[in-house]
Every structure is written in structure tokens, then in C-alpha cells.
Protein backbone atom coordinates (compact mmCIF):
# COMPACT_ATOMS: atom_id res chain seq x y z
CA UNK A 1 70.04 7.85 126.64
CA UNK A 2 66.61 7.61 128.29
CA UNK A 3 64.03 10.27 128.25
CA UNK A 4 61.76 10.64 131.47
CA UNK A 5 58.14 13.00 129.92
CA UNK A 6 55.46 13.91 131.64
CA UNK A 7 52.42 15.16 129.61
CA UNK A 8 48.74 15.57 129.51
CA UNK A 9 46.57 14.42 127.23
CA UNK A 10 43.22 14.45 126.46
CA UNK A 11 40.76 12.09 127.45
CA UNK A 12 39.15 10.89 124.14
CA UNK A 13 42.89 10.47 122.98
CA UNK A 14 44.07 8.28 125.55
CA UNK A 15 41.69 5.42 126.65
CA UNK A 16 38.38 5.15 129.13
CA UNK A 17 37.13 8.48 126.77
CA UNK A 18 33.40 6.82 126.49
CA UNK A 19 33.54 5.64 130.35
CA UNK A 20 35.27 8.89 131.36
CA UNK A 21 32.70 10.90 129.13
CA UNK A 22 29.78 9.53 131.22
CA UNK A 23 31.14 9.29 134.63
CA UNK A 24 33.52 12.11 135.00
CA UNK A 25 34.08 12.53 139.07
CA UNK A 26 36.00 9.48 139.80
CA UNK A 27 39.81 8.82 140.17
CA UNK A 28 41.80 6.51 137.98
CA UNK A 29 45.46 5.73 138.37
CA UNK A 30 46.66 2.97 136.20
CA UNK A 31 49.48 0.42 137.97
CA UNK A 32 50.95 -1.28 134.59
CA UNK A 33 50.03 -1.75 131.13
CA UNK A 34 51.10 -4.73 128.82
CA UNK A 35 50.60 -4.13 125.39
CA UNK A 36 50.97 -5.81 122.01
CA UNK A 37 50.47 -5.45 118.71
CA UNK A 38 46.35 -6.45 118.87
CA UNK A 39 45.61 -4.96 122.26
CA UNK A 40 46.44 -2.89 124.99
CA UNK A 41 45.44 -4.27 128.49
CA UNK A 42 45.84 -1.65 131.32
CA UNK A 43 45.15 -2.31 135.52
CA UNK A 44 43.93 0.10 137.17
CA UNK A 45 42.16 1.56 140.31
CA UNK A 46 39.32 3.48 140.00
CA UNK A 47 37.82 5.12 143.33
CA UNK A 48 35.13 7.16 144.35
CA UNK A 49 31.58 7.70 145.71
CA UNK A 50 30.37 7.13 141.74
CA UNK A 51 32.42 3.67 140.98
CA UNK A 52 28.82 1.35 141.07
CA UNK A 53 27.83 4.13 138.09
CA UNK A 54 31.51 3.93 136.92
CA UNK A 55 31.54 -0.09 136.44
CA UNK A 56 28.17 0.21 134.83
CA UNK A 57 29.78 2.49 132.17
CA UNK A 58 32.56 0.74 131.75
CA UNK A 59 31.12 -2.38 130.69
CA UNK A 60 28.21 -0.83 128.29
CA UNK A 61 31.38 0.64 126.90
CA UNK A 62 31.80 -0.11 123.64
CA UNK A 63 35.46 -0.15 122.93
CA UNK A 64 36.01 -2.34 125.75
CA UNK A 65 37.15 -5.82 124.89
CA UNK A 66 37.20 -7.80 128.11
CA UNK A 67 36.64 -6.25 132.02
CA UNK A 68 37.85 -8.03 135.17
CA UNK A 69 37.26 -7.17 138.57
CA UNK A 70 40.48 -8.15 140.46
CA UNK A 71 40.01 -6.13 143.71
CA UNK A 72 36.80 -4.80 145.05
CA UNK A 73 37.28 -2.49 148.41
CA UNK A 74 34.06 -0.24 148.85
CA UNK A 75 34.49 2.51 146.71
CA UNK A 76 37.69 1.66 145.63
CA UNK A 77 38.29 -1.16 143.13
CA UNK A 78 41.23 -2.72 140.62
CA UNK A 79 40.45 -3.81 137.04
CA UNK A 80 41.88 -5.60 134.57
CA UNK A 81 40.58 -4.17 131.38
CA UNK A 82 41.36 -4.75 127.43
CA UNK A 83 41.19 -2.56 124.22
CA UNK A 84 41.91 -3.53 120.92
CA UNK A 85 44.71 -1.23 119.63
CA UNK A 86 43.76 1.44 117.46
CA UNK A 87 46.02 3.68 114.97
CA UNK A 88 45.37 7.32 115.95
CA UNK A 89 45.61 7.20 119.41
CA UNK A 90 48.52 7.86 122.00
CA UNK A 91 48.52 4.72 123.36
CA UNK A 92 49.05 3.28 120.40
CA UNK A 93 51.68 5.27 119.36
CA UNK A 94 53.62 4.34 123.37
CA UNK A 95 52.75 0.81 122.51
CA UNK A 96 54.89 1.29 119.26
CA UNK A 97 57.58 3.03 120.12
CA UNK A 98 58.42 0.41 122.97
CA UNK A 99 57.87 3.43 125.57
CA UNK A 100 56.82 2.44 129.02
CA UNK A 101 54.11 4.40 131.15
CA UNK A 102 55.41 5.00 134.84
CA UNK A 103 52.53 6.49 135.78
CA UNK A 104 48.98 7.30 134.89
CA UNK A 105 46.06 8.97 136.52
CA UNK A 106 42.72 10.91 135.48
CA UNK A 107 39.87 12.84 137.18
CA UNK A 108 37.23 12.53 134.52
CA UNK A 109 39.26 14.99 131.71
CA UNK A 110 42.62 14.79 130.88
CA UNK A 111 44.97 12.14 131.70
CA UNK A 112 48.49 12.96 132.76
CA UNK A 113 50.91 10.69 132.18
CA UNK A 114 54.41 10.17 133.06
CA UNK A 115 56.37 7.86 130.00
CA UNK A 116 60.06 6.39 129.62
CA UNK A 117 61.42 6.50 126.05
CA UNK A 118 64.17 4.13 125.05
CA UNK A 119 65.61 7.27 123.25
CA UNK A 120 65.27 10.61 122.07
CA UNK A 121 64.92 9.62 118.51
CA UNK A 122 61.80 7.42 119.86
CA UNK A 123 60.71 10.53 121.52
CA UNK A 124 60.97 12.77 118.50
CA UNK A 125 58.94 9.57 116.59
CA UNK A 126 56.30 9.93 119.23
CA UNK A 127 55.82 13.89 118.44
CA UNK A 128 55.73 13.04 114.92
CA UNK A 129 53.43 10.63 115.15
CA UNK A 130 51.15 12.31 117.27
CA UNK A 131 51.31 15.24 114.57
CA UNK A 132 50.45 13.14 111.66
CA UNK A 133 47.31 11.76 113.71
CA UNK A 134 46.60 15.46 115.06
CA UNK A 135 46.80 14.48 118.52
CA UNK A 136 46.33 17.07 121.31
CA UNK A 137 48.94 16.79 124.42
CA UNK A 138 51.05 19.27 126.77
CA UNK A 139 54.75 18.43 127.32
CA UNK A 140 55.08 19.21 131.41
CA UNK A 141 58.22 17.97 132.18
CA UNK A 142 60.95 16.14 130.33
CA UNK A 143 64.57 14.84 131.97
CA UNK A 144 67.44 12.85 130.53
CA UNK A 145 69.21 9.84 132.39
CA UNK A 146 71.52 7.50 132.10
CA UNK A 147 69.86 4.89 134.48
CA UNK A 148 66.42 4.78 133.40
CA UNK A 149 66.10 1.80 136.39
CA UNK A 150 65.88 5.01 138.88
CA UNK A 151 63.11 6.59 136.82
CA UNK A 152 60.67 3.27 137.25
CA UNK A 153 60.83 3.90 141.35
CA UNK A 154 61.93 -0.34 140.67
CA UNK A 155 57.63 -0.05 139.64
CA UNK A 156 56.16 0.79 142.97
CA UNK A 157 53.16 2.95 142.02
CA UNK A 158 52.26 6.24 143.72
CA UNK A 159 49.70 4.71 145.68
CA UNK A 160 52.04 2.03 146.69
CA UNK A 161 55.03 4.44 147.97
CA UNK A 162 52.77 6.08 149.82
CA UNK A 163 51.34 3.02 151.85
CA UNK A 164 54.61 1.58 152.31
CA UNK A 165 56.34 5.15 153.51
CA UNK A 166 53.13 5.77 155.72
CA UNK A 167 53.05 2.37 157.34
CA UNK A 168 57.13 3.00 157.78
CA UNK A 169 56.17 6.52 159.56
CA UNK A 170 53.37 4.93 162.03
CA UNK A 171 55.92 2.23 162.83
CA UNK A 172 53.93 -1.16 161.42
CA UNK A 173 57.08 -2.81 160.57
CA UNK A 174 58.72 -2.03 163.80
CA UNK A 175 59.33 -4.73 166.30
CA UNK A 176 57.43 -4.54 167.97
CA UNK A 177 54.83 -3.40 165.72
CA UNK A 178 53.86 0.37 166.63
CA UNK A 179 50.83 0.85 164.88
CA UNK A 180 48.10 -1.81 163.24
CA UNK A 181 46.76 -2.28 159.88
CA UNK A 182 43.19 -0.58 160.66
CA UNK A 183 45.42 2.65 162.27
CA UNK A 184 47.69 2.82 158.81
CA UNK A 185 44.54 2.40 156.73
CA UNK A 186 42.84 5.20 158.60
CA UNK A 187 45.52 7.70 157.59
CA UNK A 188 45.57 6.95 154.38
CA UNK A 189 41.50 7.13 154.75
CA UNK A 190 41.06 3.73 152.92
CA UNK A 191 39.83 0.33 154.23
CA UNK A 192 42.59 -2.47 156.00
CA UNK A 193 42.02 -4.79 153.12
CA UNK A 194 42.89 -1.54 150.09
CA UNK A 195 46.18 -1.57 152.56
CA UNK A 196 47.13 -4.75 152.89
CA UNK A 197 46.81 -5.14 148.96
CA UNK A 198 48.91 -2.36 148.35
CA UNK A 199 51.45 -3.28 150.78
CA UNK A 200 51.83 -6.71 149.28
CA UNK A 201 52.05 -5.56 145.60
CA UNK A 202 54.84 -2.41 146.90
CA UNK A 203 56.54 -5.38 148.89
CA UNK A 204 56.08 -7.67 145.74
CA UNK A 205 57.57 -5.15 143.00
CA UNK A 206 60.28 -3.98 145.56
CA UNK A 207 61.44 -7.32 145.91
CA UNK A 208 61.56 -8.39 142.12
CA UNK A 209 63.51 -5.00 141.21
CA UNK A 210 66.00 -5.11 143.73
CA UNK A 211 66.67 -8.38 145.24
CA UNK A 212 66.29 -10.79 142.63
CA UNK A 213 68.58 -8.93 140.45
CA UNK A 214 71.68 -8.84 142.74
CA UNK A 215 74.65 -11.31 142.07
């Protein structure tokens, strides 16, 4: 049976800690990681009125492998980023246990995180590990399941949901369309071109969890 967690964890434990360290008051939420045994590569959005400082940092960061800028929306921007795996830390121990992070966001401190484990036993290896390595983290919330596939939200991201439930609201899918792009994006307080990204990737993971598996 699949275990839904949500924790928080410490900054320097996680990854970004040198970045992070330096530039605390900006907003990361990670959409997806993929991870192997060499390095872990996670995209994410980081926003703010500090993200010129923040991409500075980032890329005089020294455990930072490779950076690339994928999306750049004023002070809101989506990076590819990769770290070489190191023992000791949590994300190693996630990447090892074949656990899969949901969700992911940080204000400059901690990180909370929300991770699926195949199992309880790989749950109990990840407090074990994390024990060995003296690891700091807070177990908030922790649920049990027997369809883990309702747990990944079929991979739409907070960020995501929320465009595609706003937009639903304001009636831009309607026909005919009750509201434009620019009067969506102004709810949400980001620019037309942060929407229409979001939209598209929602639209894209939506489609590739639910339709493509039927039959």
C-alpha cells in the first residue's frame, strides 16, 4: 500500500541550501524531478522581486552541475537545474527508495515537501536512513491509499490547478469565451505569457494521465 507524507525539511538538507543561504526572500516550487543514480535534476519556478540576485546565486553556486533557463516571465522564471547526487542528503535518500515528490516549495528556509512511497517498509527505510545520516525533518501529515494515481492530482502542480480552476471560474473556456488571457492572468497577478505556460503544461499532464491511458 502507498504512503502519501508531507514533511519539512531543512534547507541545507534538501537542495538550493548555498543559493537559498544567500538569497532567502524568493519562492520556489519545484514541478518534477528525474533522478538517477549520478544526479538529481529538478524544474522549478522561482519568483520574486530578488530572482536577477537569485539567478546570480544560483549559478556561482557551487554544487550546481548544469543551469537552464527554460521560461523567463519578469520576475517569475522556470529552470532546469542539475546536482550530482550526494549520500547524506534527503534527496538522495527519495532518489533511492524509488519515492516520488508530488510537491515541493520553499521561502528561503525550510522546504516542505509532499512524497509518495511505494510502501511503508520504503517509508520506514527512509526514517532510518535519514537517522543514520542525522538528518533533521518534521513528519506533517501522512495517509495510506490504495490508488496512489489519486495522490499525483494525474501531476498537475499547485500552480497549475490553480490556473486551470481560475481560468474555469472566469469562464475562458466557455463558448463563447467569457473572460481573456490578460483578465485570468490578472487574478492570478502574473503576466499572460506565465498563464498561458501553465495552462498548456496543466492541459499537457491532464491529458497524458487520463486520456492516453483509457482502453
Amino acid at each position: 500500500m502507498s504512503v502519501l507524507t508531507e514533511f519539512a525539511v531543512p534547507s541545507e538538507e534538501f537542495i538550493l541550501h548555498e543559493t537559498l543561504e544567500r538569497i532567502s526572500d524568493i519562492h520556489v516550487e519545484i514541478e518534477r524531478v528525474v533522478a538517477d543514480s549520478e544526479y538529481v535534476t529538478p524544474y522549478f519556478w522561482a519568483s520574486g522581486e530578488s530572482v536577477e540576485r537569485f539567478e546570480r546565486a544560483l549559478g556561482e553556486d557551487v554544487t550546481v552541475e548544469t543551469i537552464t533557463l527554460l521560461e523567463n516571465h519578469d520576475n517569475e522564471r522556470f529552470y532546469r537545474v542539475s546536482w550530482r547526487q550526494r549520500t547524506g542528503t534527503v534527496g538522495h535518500a527519495v532518489s533511492e527508495l524509488k519515492a516520488s515528490i508530488l510537491e515541493a516549495t520553499s521561502d528561503g528556509n525550510d522546504w516542505y515537501l509532499k512524497l509518495l512511497f511505494p510502501s511503508e517498509s520504503s517509508l520506514t527505510e527512509f526514517h532510518d536512513y535519514c537517522s543514520s545520516y542525522d538528518l533533521s525533518f518534521q513528519l506533517i501529515r501522512m495517509y495510506e491509499s490504495r490508488h496512489p494515481n489519486a495522490f499525483g492530482k494525474y501531476e498537475v502542480t499547485p500552480k497549475q490547478r490553480e490556473a486551470l480552476v481560475t481560468a474555469l471560474d472566469s469562464g475562458y473556456f466557455s463558448v463563447p469565451r467569457g473572460a481573456t488571457l490578460k483578465h485570468v492572468a490578472g487574478e492570478l497577478d502574473i503576466s499572460p505569457n506565465a498563464l498561458s505556460t501553465r495552462l498548456r503544461r496543466g492541459h499537457a499532464n491532464l491529458i497524458t494521465n487520463t486520456l492516453r491511458h483509457e482502453g
